[in-house]
Each structure stands twice: as structure tokens, then as C-alpha cells.
Protein backbone atom coordinates (compact mmCIF):
# COMPACT_ATOMS: atom_id res chain seq x y z
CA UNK A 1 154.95 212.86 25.33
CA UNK A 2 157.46 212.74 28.45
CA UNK A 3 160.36 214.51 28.50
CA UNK A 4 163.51 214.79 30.24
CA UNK A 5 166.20 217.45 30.84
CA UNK A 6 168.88 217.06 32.55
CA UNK A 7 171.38 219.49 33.84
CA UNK A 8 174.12 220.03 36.34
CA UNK A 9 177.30 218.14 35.15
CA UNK A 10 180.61 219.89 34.97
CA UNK A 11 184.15 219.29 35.35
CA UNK A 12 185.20 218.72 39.16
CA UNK A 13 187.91 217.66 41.26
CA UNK A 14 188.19 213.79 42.87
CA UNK A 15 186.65 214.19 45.97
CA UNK A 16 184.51 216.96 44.94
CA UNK A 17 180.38 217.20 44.45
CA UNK A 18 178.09 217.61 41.94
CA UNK A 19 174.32 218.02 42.36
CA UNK A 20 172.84 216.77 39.12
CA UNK A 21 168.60 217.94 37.96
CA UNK A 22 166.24 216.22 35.54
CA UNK A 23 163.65 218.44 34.83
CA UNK A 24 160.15 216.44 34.36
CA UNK A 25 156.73 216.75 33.17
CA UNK A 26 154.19 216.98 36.67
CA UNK A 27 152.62 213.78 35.08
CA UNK A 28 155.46 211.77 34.76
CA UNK A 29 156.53 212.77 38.44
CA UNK A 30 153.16 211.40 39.35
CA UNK A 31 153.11 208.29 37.24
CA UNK A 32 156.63 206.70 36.65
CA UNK A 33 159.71 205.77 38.92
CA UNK A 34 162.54 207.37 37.63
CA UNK A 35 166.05 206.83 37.81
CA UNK A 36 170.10 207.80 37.31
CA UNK A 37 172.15 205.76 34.39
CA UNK A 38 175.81 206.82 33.45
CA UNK A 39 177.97 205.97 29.84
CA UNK A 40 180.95 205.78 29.96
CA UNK A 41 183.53 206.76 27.41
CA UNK A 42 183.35 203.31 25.13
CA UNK A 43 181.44 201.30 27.82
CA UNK A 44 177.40 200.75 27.94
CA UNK A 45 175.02 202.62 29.72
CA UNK A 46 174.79 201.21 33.38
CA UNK A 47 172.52 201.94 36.82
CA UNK A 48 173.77 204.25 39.20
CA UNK A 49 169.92 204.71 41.17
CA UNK A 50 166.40 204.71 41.32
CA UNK A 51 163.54 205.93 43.19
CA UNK A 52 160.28 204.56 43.52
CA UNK A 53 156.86 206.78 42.46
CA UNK A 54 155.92 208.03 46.03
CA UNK A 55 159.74 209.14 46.45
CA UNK A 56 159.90 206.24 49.67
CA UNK A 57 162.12 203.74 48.14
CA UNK A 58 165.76 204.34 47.00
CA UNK A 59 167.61 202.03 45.11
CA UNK A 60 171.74 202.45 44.28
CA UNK A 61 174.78 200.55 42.45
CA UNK A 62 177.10 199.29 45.01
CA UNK A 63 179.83 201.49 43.29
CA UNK A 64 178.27 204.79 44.11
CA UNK A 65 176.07 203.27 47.52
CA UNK A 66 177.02 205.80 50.32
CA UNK A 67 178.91 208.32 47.83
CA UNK A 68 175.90 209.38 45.82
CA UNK A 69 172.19 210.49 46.90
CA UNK A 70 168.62 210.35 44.64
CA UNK A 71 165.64 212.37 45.31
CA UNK A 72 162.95 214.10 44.13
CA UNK A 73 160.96 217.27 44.32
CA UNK A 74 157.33 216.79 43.63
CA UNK A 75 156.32 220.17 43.60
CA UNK A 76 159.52 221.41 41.36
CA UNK A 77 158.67 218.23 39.28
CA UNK A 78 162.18 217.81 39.32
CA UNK A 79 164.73 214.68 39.92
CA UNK A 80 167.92 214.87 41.60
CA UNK A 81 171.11 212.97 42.15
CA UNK A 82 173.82 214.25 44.44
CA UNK A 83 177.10 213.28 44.08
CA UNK A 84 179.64 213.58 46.91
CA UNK A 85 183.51 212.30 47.14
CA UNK A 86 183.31 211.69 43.58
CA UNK A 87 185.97 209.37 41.78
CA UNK A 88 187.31 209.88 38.00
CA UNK A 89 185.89 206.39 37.44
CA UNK A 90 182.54 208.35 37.81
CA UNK A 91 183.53 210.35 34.35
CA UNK A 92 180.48 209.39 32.27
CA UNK A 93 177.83 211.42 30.46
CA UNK A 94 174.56 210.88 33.10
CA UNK A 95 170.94 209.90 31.94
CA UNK A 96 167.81 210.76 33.32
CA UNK A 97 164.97 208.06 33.19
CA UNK A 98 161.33 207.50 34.01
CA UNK A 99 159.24 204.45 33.30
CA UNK A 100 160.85 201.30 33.81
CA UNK A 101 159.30 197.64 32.81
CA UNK A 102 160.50 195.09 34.52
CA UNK A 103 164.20 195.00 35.83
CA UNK A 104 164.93 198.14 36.50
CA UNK A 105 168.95 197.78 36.89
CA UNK A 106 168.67 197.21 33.40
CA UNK A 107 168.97 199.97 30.99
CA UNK A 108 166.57 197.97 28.29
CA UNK A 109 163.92 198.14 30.90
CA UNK A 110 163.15 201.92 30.45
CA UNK A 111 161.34 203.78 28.13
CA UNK A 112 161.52 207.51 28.59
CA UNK A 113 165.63 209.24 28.69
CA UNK A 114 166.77 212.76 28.94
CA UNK A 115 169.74 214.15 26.30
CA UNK A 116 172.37 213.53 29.12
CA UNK A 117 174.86 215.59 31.01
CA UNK A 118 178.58 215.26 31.05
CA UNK A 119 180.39 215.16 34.27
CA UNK A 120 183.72 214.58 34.44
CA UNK A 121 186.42 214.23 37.21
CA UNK A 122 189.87 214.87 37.14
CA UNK A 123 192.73 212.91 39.03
């Protein structure tokens, strides 16, 4: 069974950073792309990135393209997503996921998610 734990959110200042983990099993690291969604308060989950199996193809939504960063550590088996200048339009609890089917901008199209992590920013 794959699981997912994320960690890292926080409370932070506009223009501030966050550095957020998603702790993975070494199979799913080997398997699945994974990927960064966000909910926001009374909205539906939406794409913020994705990364492609090997780790050599990044993929972001234009509102956080240039502002926020995904990678991944093979050997930690762990997924990150950094977040620089952030915005308090980024406030959102943050989802880690692995395993998507088909369009992967679409949160229907994954399989496996973590419990989130709130971040919030402040004004």
C-alpha cells in the first residue's frame, strides 16, 4: 500500500518561503510520478506541479511558475516543493500525490494522496 506524508507547512509572511516534504515509500519513488495539489478554503483541490519518474521533467501552474520549485530525493525517498515569494492567495492546505492516469493537471487523475499540510500566508 503507498503512502504519503507530508510535512513542512506553517504560517509565513507574503514574500516569505516554505520548503514543503512528502515522505514516500522507495517503491513508489521508483514507480510513480508524483506531484503538488493545494485546497483552498471552500474551493477544489487544484495543480500546483509535477515531476516525472526519473526526476527530468517538471511540470507547474502558471500561478506559482517561477515562484515555486519541485524535486525529489531518490535516495531520501522523499518529494519536495519549495516555495519562494509566496502570496496569501497561496493559503491552502497542500497534497502530496503519486500515480497519476491520464491528465495529470487533473486532481481525478491520481490515485495515491498524503493527509495534507496547512500553509498559510499572512498579508
Amino acid at each position: 500500500q503507498v503512502q504519503l506524508v507530508e510535512s513542512g507547512g506553517g504560517l509565513v509572511q507574503a514574500g516569505g518561503s516554505l520548503r514543503l516534504s512528502c515522505a514516500a515509500s522507495r517503491d513508489t519513488f521508483s514507480r510513480y510520478p508524483m506531484g503538488w495539489f493545494r485546497q483552498p478554503p471552500g474551493k477544489e483541490r487544484e495543480f500546483v506541479a509535477a515531476i516525472s519518474t526519473s526526476g527530468g521533467s517538471t511540470y507547474y501552474a502558471e500561478s506559482v511558475e517561477g515562484r515555486f520549485t519541485i524535486s525529489k530525493n531518490n535516495a531520501k525517498s522523499t518529494l519536495y516543493l519549495q516555495m519562494n515569494s509566496l502570496k496569501p492567495g497561496d493559503t491552502a492546505v497542500y497534497f502530496c500525490g503519486a500515480d497519476p492516469d491520464g491528465n495529470y493537471r487533473d486532481a481525478l487523475s491520481w490515485h495515491t494522496w498524503g493527509q495534507g499540510t496547512q500553509v498559510t500566508v499572512s498579508s
